[in-house]
PDB file of N, CA and C in Angstrom:
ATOM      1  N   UNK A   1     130.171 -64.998 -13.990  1.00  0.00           N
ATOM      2  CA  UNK A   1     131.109 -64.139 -13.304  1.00  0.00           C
ATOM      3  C   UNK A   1     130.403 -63.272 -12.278  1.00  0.00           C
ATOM      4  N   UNK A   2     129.228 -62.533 -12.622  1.00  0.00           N
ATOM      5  CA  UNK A   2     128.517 -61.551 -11.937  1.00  0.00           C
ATOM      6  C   UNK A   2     127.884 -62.759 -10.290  1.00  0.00           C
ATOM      7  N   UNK A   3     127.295 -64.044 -10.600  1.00  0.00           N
ATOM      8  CA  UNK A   3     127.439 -64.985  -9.574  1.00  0.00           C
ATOM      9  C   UNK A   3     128.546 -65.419  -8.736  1.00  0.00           C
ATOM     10  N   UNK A   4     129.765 -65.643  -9.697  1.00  0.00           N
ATOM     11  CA  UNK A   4     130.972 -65.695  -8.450  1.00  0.00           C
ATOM     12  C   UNK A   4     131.246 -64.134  -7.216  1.00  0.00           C
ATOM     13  N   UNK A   5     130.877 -62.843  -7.899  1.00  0.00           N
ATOM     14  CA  UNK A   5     131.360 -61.644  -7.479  1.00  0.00           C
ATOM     15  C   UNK A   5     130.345 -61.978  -5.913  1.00  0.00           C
ATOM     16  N   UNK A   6     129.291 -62.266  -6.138  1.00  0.00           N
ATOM     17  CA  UNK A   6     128.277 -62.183  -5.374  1.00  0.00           C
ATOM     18  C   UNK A   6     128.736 -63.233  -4.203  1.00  0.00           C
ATOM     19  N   UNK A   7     128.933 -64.079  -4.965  1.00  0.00           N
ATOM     20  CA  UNK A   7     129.246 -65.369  -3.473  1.00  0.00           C
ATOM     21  C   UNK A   7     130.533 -64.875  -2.917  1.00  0.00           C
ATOM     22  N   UNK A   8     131.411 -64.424  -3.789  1.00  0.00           N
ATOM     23  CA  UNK A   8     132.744 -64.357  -3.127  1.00  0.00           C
ATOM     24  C   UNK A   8     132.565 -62.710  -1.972  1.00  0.00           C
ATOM     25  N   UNK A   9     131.515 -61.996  -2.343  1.00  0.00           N
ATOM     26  CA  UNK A   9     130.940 -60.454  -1.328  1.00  0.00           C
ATOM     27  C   UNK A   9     131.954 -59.880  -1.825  1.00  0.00           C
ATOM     28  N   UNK A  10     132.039 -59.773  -3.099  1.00  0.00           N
ATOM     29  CA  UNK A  10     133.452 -58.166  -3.490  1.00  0.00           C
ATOM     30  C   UNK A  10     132.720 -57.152  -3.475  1.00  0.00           C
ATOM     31  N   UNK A  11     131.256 -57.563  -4.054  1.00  0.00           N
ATOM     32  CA  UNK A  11     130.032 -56.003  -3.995  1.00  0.00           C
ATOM     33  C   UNK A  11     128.729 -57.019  -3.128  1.00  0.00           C
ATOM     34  N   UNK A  12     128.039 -55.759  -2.293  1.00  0.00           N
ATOM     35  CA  UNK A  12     127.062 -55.642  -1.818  1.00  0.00           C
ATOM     36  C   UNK A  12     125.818 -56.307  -2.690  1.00  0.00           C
ATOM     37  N   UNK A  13     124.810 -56.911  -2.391  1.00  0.00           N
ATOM     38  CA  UNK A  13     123.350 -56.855  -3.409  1.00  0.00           C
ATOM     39  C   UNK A  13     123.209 -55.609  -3.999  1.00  0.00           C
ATOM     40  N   UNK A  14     122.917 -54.554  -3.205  1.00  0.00           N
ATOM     41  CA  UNK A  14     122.846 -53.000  -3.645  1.00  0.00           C
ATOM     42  C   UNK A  14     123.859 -52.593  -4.750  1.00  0.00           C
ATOM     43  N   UNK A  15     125.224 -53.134  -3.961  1.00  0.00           N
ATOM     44  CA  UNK A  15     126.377 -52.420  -5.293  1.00  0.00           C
ATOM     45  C   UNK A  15     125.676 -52.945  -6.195  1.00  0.00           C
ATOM     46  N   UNK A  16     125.781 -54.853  -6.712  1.00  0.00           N
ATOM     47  CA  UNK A  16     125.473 -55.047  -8.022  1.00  0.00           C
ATOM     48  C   UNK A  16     124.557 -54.466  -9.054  1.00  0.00           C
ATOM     49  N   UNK A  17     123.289 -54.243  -7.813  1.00  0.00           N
ATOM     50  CA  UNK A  17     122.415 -53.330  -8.436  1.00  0.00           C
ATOM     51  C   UNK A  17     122.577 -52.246  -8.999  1.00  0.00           C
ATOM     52  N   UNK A  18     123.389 -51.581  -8.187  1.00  0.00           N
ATOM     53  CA  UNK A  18     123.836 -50.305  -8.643  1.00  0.00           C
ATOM     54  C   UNK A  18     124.351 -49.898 -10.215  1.00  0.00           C
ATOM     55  N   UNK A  19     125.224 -50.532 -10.450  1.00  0.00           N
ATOM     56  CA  UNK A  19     125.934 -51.082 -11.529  1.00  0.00           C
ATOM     57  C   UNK A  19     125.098 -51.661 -12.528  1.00  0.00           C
ATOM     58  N   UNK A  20     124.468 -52.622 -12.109  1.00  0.00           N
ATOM     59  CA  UNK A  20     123.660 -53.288 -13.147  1.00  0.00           C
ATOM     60  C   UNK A  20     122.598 -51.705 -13.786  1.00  0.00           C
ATOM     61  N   UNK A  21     122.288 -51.171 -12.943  1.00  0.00           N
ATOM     62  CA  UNK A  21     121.358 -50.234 -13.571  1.00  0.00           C
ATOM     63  C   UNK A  21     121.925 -48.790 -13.871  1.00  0.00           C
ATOM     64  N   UNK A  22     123.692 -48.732 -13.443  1.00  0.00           N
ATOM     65  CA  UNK A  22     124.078 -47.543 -14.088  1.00  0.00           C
ATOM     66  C   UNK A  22     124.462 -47.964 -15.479  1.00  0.00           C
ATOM     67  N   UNK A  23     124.696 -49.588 -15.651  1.00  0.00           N
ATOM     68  CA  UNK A  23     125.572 -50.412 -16.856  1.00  0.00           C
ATOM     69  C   UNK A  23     124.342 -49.854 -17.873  1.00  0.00           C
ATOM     70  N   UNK A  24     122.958 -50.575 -17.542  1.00  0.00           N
ATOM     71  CA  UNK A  24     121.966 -50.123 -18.223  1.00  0.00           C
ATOM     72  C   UNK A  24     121.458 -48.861 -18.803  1.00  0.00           C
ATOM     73  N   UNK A  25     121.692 -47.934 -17.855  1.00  0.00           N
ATOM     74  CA  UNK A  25     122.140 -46.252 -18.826  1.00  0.00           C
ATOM     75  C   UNK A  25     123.101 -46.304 -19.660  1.00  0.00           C
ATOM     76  N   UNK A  26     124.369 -46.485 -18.944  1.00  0.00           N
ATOM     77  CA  UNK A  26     124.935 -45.949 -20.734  1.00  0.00           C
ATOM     78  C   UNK A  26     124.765 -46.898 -21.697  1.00  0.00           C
ATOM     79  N   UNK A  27     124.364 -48.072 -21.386  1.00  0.00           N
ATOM     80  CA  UNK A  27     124.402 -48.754 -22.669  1.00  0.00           C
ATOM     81  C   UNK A  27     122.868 -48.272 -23.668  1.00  0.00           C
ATOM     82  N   UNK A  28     122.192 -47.637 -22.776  1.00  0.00           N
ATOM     83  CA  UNK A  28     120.611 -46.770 -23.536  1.00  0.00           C
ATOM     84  C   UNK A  28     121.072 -45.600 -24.227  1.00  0.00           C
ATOM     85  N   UNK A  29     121.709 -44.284 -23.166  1.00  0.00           N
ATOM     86  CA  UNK A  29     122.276 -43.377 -24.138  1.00  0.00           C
ATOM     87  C   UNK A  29     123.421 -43.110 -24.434  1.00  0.00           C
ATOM     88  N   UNK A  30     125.075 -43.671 -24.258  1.00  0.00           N
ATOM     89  CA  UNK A  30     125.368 -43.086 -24.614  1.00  0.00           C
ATOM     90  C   UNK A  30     125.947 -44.319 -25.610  1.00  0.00           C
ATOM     91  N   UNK A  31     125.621 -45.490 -25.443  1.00  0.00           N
ATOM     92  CA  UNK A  31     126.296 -46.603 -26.859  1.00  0.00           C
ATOM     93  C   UNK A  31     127.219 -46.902 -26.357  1.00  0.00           C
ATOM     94  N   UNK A  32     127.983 -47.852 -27.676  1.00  0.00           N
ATOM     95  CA  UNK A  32     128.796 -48.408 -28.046  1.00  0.00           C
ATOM     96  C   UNK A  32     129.160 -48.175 -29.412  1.00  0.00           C
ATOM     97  N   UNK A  33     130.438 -47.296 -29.941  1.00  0.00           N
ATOM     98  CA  UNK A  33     131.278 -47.143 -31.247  1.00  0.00           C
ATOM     99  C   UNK A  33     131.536 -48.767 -31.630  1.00  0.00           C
ATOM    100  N   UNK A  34     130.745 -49.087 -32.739  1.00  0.00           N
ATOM    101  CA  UNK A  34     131.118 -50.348 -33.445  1.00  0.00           C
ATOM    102  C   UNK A  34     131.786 -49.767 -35.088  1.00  0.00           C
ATOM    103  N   UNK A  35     132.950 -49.511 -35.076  1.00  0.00           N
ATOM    104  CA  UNK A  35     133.516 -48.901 -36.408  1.00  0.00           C
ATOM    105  C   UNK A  35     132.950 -50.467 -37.814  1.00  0.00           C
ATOM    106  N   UNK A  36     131.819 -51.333 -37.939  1.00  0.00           N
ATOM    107  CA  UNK A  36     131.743 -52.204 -38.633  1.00  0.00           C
ATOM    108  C   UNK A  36     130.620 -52.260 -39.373  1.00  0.00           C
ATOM    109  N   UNK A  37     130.260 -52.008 -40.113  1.00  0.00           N
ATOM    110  CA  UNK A  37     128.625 -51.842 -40.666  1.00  0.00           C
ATOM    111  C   UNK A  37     127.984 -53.126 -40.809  1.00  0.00           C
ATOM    112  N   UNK A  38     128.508 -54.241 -40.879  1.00  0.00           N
ATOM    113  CA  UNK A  38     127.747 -54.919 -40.773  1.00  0.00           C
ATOM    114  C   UNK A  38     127.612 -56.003 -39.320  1.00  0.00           C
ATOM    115  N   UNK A  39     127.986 -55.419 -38.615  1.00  0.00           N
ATOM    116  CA  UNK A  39     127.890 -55.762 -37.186  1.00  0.00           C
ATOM    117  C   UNK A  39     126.849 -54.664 -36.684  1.00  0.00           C
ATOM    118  N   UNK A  40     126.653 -53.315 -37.177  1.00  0.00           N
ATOM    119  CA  UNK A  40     125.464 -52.606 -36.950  1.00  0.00           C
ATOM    120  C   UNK A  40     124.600 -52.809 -37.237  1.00  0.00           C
ATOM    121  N   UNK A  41     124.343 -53.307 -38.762  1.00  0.00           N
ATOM    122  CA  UNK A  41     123.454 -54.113 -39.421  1.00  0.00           C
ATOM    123  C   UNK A  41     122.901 -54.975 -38.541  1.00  0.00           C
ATOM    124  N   UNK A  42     123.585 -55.852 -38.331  1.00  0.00           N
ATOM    125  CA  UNK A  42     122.795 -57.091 -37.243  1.00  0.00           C
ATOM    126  C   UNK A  42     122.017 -56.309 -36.120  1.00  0.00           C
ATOM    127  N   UNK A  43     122.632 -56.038 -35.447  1.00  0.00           N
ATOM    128  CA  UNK A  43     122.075 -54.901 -34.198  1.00  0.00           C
ATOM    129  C   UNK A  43     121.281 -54.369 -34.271  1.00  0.00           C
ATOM    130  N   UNK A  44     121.365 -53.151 -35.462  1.00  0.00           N
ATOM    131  CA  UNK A  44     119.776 -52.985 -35.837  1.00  0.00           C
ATOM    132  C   UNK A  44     118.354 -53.764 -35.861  1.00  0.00           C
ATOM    133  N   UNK A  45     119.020 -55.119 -36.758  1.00  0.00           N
ATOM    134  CA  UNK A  45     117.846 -55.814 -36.838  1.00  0.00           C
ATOM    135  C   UNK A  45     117.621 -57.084 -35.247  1.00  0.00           C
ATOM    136  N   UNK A  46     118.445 -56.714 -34.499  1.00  0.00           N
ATOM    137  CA  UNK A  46     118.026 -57.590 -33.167  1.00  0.00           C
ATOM    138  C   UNK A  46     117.538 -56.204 -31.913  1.00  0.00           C
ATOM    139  N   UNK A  47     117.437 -54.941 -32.469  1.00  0.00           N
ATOM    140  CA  UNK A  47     116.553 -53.813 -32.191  1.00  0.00           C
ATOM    141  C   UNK A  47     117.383 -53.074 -31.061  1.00  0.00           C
ATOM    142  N   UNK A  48     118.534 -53.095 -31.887  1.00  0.00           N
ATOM    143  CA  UNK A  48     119.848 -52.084 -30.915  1.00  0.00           C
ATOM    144  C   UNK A  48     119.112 -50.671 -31.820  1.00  0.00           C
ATOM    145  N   UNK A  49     119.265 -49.445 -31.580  1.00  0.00           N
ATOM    146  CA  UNK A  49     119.170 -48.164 -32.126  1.00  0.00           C
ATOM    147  C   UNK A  49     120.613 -48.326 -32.802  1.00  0.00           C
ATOM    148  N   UNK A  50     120.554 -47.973 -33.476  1.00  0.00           N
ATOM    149  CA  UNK A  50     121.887 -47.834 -34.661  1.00  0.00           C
ATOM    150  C   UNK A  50     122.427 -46.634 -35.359  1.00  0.00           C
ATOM    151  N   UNK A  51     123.010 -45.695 -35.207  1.00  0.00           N
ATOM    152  CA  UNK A  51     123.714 -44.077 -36.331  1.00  0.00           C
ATOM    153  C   UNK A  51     124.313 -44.842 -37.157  1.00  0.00           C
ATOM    154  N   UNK A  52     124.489 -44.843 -37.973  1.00  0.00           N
ATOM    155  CA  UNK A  52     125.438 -45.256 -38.954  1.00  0.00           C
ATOM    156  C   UNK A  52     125.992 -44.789 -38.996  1.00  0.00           C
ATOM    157  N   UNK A  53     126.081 -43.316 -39.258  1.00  0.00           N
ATOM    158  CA  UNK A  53     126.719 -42.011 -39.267  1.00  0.00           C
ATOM    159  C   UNK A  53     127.984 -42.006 -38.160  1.00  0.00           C
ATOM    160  N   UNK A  54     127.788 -42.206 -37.139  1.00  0.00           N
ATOM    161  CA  UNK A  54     128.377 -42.068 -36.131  1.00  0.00           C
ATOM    162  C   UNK A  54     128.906 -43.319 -35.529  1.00  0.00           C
ATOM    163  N   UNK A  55     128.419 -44.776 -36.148  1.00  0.00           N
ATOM    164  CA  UNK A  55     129.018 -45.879 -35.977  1.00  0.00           C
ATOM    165  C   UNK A  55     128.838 -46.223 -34.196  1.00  0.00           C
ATOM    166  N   UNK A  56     127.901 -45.560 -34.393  1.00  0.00           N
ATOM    167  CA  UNK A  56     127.342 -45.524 -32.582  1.00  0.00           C
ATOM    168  C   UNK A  56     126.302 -46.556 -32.387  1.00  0.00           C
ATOM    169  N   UNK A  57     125.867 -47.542 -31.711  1.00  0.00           N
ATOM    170  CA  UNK A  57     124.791 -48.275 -31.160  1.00  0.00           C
ATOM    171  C   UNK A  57     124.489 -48.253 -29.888  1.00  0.00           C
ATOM    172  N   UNK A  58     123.206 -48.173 -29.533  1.00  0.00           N
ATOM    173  CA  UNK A  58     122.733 -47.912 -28.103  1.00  0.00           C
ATOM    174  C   UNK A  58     121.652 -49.108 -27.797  1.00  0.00           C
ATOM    175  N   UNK A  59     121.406 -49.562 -26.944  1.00  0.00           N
ATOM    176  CA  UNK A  59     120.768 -50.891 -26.114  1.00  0.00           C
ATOM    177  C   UNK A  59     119.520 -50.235 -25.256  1.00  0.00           C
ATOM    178  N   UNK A  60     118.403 -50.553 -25.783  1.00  0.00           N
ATOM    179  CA  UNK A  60     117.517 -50.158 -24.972  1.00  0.00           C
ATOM    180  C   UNK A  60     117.441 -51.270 -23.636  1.00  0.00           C
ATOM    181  N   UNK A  61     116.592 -50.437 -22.073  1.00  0.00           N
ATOM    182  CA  UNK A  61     116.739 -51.611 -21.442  1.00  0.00           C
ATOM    183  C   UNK A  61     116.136 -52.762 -21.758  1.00  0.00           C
ATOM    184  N   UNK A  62     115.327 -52.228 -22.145  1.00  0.00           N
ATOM    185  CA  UNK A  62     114.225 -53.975 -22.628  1.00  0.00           C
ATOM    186  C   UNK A  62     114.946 -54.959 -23.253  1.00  0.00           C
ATOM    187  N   UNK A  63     115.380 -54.680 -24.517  1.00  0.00           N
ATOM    188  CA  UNK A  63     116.839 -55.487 -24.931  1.00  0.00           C
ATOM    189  C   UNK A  63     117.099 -56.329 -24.343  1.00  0.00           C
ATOM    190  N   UNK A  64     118.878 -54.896 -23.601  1.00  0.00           N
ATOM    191  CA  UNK A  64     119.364 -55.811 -22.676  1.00  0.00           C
ATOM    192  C   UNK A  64     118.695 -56.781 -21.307  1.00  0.00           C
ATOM    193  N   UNK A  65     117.889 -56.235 -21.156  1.00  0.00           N
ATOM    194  CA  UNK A  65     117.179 -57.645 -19.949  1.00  0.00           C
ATOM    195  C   UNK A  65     116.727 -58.589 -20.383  1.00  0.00           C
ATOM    196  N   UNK A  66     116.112 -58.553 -22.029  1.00  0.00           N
ATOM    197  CA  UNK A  66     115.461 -59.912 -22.815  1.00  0.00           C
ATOM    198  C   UNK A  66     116.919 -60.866 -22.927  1.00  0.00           C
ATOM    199  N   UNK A  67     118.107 -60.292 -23.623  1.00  0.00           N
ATOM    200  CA  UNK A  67     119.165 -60.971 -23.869  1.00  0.00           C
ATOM    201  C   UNK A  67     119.633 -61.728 -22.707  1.00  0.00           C
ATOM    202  N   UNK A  68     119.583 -61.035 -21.763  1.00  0.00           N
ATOM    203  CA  UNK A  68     120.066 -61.367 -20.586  1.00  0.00           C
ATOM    204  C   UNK A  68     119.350 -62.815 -19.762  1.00  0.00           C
ATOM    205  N   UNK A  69     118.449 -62.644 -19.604  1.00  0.00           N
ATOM    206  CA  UNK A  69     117.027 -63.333 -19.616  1.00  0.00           C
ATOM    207  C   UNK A  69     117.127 -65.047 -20.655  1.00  0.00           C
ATOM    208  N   UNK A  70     118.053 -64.782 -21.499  1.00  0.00           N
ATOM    209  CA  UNK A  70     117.974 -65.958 -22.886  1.00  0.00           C
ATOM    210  C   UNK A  70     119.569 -66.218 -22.417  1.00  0.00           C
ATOM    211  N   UNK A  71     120.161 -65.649 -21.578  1.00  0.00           N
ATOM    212  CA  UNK A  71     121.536 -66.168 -21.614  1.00  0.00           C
ATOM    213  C   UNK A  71     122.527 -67.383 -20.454  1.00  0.00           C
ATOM    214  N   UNK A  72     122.795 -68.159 -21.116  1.00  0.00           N
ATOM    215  CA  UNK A  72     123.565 -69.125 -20.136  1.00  0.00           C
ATOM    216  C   UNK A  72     123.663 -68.433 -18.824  1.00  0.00           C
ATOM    217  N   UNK A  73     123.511 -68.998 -17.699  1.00  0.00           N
ATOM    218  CA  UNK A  73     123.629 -68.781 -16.178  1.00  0.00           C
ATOM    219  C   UNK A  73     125.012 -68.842 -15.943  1.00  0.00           C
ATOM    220  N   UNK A  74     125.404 -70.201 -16.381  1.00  0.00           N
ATOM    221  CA  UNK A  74     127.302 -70.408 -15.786  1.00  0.00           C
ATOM    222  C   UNK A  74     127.895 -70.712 -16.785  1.00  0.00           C
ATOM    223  N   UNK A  75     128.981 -70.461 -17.159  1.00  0.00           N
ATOM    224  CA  UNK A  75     129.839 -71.448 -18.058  1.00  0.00           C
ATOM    225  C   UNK A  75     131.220 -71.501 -17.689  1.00  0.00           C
ATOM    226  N   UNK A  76     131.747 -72.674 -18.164  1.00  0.00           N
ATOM    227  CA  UNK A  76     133.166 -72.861 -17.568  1.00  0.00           C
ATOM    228  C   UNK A  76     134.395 -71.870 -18.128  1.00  0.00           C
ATOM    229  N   UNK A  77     135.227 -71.861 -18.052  1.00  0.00           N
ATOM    230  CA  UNK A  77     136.480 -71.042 -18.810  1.00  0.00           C
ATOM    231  C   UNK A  77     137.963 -72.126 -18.782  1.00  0.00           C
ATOM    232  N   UNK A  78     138.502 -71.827 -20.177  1.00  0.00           N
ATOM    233  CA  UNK A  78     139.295 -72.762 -20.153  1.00  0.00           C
ATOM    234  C   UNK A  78     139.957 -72.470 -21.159  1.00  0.00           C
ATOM    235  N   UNK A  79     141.167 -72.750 -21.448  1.00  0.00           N
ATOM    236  CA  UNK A  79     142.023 -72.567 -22.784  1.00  0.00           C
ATOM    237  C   UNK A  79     141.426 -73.282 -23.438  1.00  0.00           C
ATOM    238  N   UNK A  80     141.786 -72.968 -24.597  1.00  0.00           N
ATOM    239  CA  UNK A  80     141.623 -74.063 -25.903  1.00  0.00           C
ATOM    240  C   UNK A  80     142.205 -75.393 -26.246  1.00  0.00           C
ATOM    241  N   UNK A  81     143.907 -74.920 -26.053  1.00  0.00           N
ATOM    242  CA  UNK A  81     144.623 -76.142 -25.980  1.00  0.00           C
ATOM    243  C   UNK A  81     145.318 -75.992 -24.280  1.00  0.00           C
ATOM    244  N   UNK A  82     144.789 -76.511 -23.672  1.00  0.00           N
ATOM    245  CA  UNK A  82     145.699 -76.947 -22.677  1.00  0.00           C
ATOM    246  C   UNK A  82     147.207 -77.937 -22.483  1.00  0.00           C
ATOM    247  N   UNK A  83     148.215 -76.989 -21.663  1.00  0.00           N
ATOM    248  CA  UNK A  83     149.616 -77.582 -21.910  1.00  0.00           C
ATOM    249  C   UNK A  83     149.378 -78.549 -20.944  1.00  0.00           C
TER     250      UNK A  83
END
């Protein structure tokens, strides 16, 4: 998707950047509320910071750029059952 935005020019190189590295702050401090403990669980152990307490998880950048880095380039989209 972030490749179609680019070819189609809805954002600048700069915008994406922009974004890509404001996306990367909050996902460092201020999280993501996962109300599931054992979906934190996992997270924890794939080296998200985790509260339990607060059901809060936060993404360091390193993380997210390793994940990112390991993740499919394109994929198609499509219903499941097509009419």
């Amino acid at each position: 998707m972030v490749n179609d935005l680019w070819r189609h020019r809805l954002f600048s190189r700069q915008e994406m950047e922009k974004i890509h590295e404001r996306s990367l702050y909050i996902l460092d401090r201020v999280g993501i509320k996962i109300p599931h403990q054992k979906c934190l669980e996992a997270l924890g152990e794939a080296g998200a910071k985790v509260d339990f307490g607060s059901e809060r998880a936060t993404f360091p950048k390193t993380l997210v750029e390793d994940c990112l880095k390991k993740a499919t380039k394109a994929f198609n989209l499509a219903a499941r059952e097509s009419k």
